[in-house]
PDB file of N, CA and C in Angstrom:
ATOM      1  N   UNK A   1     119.015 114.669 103.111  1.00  0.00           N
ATOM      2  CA  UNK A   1     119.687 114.601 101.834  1.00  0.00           C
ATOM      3  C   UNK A   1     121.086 114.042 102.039  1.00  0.00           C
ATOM      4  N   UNK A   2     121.558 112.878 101.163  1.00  0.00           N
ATOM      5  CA  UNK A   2     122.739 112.133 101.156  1.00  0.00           C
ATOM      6  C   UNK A   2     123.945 113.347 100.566  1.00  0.00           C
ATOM      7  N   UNK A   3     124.849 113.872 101.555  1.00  0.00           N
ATOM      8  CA  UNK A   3     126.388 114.349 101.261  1.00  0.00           C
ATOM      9  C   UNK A   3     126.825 114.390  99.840  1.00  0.00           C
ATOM     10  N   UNK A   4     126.694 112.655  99.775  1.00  0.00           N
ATOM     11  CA  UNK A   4     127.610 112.945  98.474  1.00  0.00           C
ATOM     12  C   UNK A   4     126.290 113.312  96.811  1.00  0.00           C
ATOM     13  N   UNK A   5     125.190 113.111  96.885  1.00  0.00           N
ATOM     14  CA  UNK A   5     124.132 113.748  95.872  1.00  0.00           C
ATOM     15  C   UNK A   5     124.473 115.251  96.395  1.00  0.00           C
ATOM     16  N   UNK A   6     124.201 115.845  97.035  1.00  0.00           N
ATOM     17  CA  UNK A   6     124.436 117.307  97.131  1.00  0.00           C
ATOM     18  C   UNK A   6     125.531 117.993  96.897  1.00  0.00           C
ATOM     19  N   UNK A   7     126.974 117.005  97.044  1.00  0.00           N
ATOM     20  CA  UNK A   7     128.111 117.361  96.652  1.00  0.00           C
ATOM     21  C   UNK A   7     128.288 117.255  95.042  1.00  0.00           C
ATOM     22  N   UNK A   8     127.583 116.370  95.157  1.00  0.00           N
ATOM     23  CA  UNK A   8     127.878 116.075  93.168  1.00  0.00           C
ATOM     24  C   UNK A   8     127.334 117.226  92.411  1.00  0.00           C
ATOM     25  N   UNK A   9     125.821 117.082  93.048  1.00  0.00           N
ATOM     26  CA  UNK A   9     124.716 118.263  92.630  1.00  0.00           C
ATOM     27  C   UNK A   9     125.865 119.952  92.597  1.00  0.00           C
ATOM     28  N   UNK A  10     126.542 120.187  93.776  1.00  0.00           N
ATOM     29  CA  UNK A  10     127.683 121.315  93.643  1.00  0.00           C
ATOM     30  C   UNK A  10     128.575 121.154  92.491  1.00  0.00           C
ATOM     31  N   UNK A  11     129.059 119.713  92.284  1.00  0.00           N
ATOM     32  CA  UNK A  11     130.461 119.960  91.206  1.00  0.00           C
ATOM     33  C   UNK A  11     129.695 119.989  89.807  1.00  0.00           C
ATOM     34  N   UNK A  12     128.549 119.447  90.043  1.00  0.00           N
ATOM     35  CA  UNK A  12     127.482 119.615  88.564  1.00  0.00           C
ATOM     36  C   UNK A  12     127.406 120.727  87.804  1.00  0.00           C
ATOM     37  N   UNK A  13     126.513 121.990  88.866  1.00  0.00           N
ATOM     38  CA  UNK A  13     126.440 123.481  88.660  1.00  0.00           C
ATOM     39  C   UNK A  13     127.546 123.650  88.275  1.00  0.00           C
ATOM     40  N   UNK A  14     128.994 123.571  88.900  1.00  0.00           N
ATOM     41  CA  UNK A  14     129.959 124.810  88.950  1.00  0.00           C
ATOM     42  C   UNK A  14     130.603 124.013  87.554  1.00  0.00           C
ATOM     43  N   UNK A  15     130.920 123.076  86.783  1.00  0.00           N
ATOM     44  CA  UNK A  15     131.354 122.817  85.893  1.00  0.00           C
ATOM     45  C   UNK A  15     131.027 123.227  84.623  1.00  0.00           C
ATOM     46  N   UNK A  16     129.462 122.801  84.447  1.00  0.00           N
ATOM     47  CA  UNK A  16     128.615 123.118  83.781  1.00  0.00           C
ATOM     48  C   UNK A  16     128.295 124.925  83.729  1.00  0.00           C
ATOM     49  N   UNK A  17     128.466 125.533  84.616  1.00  0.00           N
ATOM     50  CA  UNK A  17     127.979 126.941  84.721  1.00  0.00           C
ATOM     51  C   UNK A  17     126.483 127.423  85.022  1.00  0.00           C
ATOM     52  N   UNK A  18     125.970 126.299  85.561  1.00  0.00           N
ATOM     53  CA  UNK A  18     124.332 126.650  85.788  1.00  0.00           C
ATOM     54  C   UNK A  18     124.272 127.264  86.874  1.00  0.00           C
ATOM     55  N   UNK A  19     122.853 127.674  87.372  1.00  0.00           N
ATOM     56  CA  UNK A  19     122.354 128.130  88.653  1.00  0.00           C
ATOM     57  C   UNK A  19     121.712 126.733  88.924  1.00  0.00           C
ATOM     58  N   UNK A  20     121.299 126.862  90.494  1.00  0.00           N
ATOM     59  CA  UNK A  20     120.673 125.534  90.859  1.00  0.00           C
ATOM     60  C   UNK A  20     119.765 125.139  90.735  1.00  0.00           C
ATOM     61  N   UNK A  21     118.739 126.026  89.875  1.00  0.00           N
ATOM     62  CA  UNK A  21     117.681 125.497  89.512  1.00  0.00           C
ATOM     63  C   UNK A  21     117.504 124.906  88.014  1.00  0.00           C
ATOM     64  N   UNK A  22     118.842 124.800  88.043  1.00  0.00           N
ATOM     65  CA  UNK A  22     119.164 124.026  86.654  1.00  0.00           C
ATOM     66  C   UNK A  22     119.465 122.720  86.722  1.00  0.00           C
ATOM     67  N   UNK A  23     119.904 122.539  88.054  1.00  0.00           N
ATOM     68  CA  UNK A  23     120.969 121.237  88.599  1.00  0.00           C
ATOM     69  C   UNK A  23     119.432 119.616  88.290  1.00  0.00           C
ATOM     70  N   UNK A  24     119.906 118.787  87.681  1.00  0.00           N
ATOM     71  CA  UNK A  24     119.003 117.616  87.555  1.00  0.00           C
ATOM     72  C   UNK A  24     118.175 117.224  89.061  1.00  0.00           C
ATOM     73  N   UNK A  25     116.675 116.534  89.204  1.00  0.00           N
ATOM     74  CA  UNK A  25     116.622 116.407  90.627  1.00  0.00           C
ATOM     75  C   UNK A  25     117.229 115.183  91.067  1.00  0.00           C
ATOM     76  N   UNK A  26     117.840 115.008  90.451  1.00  0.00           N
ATOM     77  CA  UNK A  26     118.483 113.816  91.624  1.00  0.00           C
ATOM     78  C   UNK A  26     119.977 113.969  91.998  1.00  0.00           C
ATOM     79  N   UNK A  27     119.642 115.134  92.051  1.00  0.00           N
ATOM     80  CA  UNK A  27     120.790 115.867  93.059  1.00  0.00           C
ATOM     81  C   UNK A  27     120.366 116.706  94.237  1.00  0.00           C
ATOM     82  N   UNK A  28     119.035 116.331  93.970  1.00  0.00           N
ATOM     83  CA  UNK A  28     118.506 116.932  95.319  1.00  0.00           C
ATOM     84  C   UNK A  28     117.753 118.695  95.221  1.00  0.00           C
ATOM     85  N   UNK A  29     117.022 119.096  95.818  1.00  0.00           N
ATOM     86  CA  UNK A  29     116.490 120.326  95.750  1.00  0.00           C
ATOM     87  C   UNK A  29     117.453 121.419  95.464  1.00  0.00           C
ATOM     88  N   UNK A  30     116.974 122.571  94.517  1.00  0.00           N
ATOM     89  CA  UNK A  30     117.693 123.306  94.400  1.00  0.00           C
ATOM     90  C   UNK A  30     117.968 124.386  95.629  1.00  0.00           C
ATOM     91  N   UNK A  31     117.224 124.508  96.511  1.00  0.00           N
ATOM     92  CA  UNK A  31     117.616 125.744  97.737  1.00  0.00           C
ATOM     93  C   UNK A  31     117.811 124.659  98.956  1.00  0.00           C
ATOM     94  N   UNK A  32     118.780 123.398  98.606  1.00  0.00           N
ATOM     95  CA  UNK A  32     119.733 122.074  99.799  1.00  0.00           C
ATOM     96  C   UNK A  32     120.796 122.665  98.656  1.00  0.00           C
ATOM     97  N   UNK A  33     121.052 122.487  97.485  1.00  0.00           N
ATOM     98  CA  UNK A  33     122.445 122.829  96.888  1.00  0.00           C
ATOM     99  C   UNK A  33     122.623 124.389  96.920  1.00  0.00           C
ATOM    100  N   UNK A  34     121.809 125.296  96.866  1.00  0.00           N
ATOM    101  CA  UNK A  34     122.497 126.244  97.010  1.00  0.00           C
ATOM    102  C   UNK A  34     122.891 126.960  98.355  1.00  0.00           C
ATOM    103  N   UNK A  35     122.214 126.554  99.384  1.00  0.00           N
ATOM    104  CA  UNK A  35     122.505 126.597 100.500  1.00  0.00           C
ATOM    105  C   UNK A  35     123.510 126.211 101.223  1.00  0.00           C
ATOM    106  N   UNK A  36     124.346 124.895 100.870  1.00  0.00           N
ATOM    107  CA  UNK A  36     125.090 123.845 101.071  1.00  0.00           C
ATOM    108  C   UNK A  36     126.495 124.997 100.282  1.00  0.00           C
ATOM    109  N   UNK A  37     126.225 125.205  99.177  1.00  0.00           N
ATOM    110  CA  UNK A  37     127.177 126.200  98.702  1.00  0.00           C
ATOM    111  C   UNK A  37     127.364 127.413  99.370  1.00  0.00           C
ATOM    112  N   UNK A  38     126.521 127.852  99.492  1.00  0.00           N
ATOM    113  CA  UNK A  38     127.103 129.072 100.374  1.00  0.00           C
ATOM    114  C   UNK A  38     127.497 129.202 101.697  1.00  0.00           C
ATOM    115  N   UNK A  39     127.502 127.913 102.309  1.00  0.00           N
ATOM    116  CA  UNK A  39     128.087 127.866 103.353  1.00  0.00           C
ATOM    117  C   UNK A  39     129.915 127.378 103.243  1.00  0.00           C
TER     118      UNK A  39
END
């Protein structure tokens, strides 16, 4: 998974207020963004 889709996919959720299984897929799987976040 490309950095910056998974990074976007992060500023997506947290703006918006979703969980990641909300996040569009072309930001990539939701348990690569939420994982990626909690690290």
């Amino acid at each position: 998974m490309d950095d910056r889709q998974v990074l976007s996919g992060i500023i997506f959720v947290n703006r918006d207020g979703l969980c990641q299984r909300n996040a569009p897929k072309d930001h990539g799987p939701y348990k690569t963004l939420y994982n990626r976040w909690t690290r």
